[in-house]
C-alpha atoms as a PDB file:
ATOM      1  CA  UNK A   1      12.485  -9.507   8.460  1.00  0.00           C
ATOM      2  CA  UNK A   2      13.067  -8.245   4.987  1.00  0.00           C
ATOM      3  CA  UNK A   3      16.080 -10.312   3.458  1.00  0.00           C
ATOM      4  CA  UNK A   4      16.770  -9.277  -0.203  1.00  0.00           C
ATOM      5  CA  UNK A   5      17.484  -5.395  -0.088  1.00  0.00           C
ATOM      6  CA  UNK A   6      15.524  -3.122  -2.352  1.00  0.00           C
ATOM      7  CA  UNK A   7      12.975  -6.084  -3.582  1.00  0.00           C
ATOM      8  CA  UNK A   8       9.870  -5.490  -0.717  1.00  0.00           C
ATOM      9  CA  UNK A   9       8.039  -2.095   1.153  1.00  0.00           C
ATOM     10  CA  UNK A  10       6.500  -1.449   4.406  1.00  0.00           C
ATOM     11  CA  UNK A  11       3.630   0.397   3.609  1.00  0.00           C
ATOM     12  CA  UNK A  12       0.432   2.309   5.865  1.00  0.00           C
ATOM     13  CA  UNK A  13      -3.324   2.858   4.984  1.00  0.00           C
ATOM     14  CA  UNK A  14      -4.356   6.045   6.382  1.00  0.00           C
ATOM     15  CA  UNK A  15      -7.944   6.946   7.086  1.00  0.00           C
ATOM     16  CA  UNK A  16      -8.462  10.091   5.530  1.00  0.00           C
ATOM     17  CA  UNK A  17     -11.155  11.568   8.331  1.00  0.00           C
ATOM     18  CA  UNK A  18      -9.287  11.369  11.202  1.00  0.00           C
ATOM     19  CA  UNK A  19      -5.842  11.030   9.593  1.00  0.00           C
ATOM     20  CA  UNK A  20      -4.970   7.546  11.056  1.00  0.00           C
ATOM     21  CA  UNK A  21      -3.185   4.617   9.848  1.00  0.00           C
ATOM     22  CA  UNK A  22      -5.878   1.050   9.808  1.00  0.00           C
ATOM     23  CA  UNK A  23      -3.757  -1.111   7.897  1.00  0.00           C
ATOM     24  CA  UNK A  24      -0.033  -1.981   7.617  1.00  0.00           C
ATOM     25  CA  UNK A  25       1.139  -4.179   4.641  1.00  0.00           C
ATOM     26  CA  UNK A  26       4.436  -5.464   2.798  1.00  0.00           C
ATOM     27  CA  UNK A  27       4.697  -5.719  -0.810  1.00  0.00           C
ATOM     28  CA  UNK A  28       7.084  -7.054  -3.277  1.00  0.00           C
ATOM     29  CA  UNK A  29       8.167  -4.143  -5.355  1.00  0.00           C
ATOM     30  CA  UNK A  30       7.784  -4.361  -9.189  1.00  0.00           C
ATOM     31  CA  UNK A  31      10.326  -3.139 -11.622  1.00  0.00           C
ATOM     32  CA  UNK A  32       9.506  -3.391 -15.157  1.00  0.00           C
ATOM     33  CA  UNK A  33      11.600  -1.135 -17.445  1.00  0.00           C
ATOM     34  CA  UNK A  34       9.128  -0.008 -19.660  1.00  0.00           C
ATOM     35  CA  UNK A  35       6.267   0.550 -17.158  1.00  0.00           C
ATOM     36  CA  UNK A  36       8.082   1.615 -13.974  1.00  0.00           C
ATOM     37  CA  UNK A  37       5.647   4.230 -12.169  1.00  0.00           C
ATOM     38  CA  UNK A  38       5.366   4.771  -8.506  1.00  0.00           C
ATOM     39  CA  UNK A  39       1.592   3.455  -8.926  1.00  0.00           C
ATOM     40  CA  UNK A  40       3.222   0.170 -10.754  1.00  0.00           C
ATOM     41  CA  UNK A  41       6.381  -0.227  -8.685  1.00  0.00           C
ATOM     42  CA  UNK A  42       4.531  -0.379  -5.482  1.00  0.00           C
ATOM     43  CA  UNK A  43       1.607  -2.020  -6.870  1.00  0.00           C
ATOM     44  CA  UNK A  44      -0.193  -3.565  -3.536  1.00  0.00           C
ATOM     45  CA  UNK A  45      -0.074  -0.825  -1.746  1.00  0.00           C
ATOM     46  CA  UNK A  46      -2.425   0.749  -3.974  1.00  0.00           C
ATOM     47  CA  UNK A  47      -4.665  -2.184  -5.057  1.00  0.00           C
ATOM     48  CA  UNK A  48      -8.075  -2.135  -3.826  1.00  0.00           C
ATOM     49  CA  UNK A  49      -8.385  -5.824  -4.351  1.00  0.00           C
ATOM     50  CA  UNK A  50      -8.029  -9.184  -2.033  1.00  0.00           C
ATOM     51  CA  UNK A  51      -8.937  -6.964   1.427  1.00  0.00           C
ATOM     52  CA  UNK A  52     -11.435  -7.527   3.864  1.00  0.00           C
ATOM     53  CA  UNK A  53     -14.999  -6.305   4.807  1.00  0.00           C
ATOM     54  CA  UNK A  54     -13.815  -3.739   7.207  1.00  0.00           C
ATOM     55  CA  UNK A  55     -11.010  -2.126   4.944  1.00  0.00           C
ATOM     56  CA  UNK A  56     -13.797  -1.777   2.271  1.00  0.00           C
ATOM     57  CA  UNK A  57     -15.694  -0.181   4.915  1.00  0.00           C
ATOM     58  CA  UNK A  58     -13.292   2.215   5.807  1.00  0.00           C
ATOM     59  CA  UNK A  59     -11.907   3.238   2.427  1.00  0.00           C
ATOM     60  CA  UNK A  60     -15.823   3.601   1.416  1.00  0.00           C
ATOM     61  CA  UNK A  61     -17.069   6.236   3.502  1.00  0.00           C
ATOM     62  CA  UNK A  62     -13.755   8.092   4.290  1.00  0.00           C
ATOM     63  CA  UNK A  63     -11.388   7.392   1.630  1.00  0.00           C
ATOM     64  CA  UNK A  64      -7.699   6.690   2.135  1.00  0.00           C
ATOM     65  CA  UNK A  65      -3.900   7.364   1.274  1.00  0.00           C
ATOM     66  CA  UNK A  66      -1.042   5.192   0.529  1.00  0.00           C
ATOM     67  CA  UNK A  67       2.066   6.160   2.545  1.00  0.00           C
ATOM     68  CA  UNK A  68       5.083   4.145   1.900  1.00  0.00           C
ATOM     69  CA  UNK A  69       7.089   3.979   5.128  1.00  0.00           C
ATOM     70  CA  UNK A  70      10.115   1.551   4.519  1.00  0.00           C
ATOM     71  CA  UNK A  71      11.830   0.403   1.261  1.00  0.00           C
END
């Protein structure tokens, strides 16, 4: 469960072939007044770093979009 309101995101990796979600994450959202972008704010959701073999696979050959389902 999400406690503190407005601090995390539900986000979904879609596969960009057949339009499907392959990965589901939370992230802690990331407010800095001088550098707040939607990029920046929701920062994990678009890092390519610290996932697996099969995400890389994935996001490799079909490429992918960052859809941010829940704040």
């Amino acid at each position: 469960m999400i406690c503190e309101e407005g601090k995390h995101y539900l986000y979904r990796h879609i596969r960009l072939d057949r339009n499907e979600v392959f990965y589901v994450g939370i992230g802690s959202k990331i407010k800095k007044n001088n550098f707040k972008t939607y990029t920046n704010e929701f920062k994990r959701a678009f890092s390519k770093d610290n996932r697996n073999k099969h995400w890389r696979g994935i996001v490799n050959k079909y490429g992918y979009k960052v859809e941010v389902v829940l704040e």
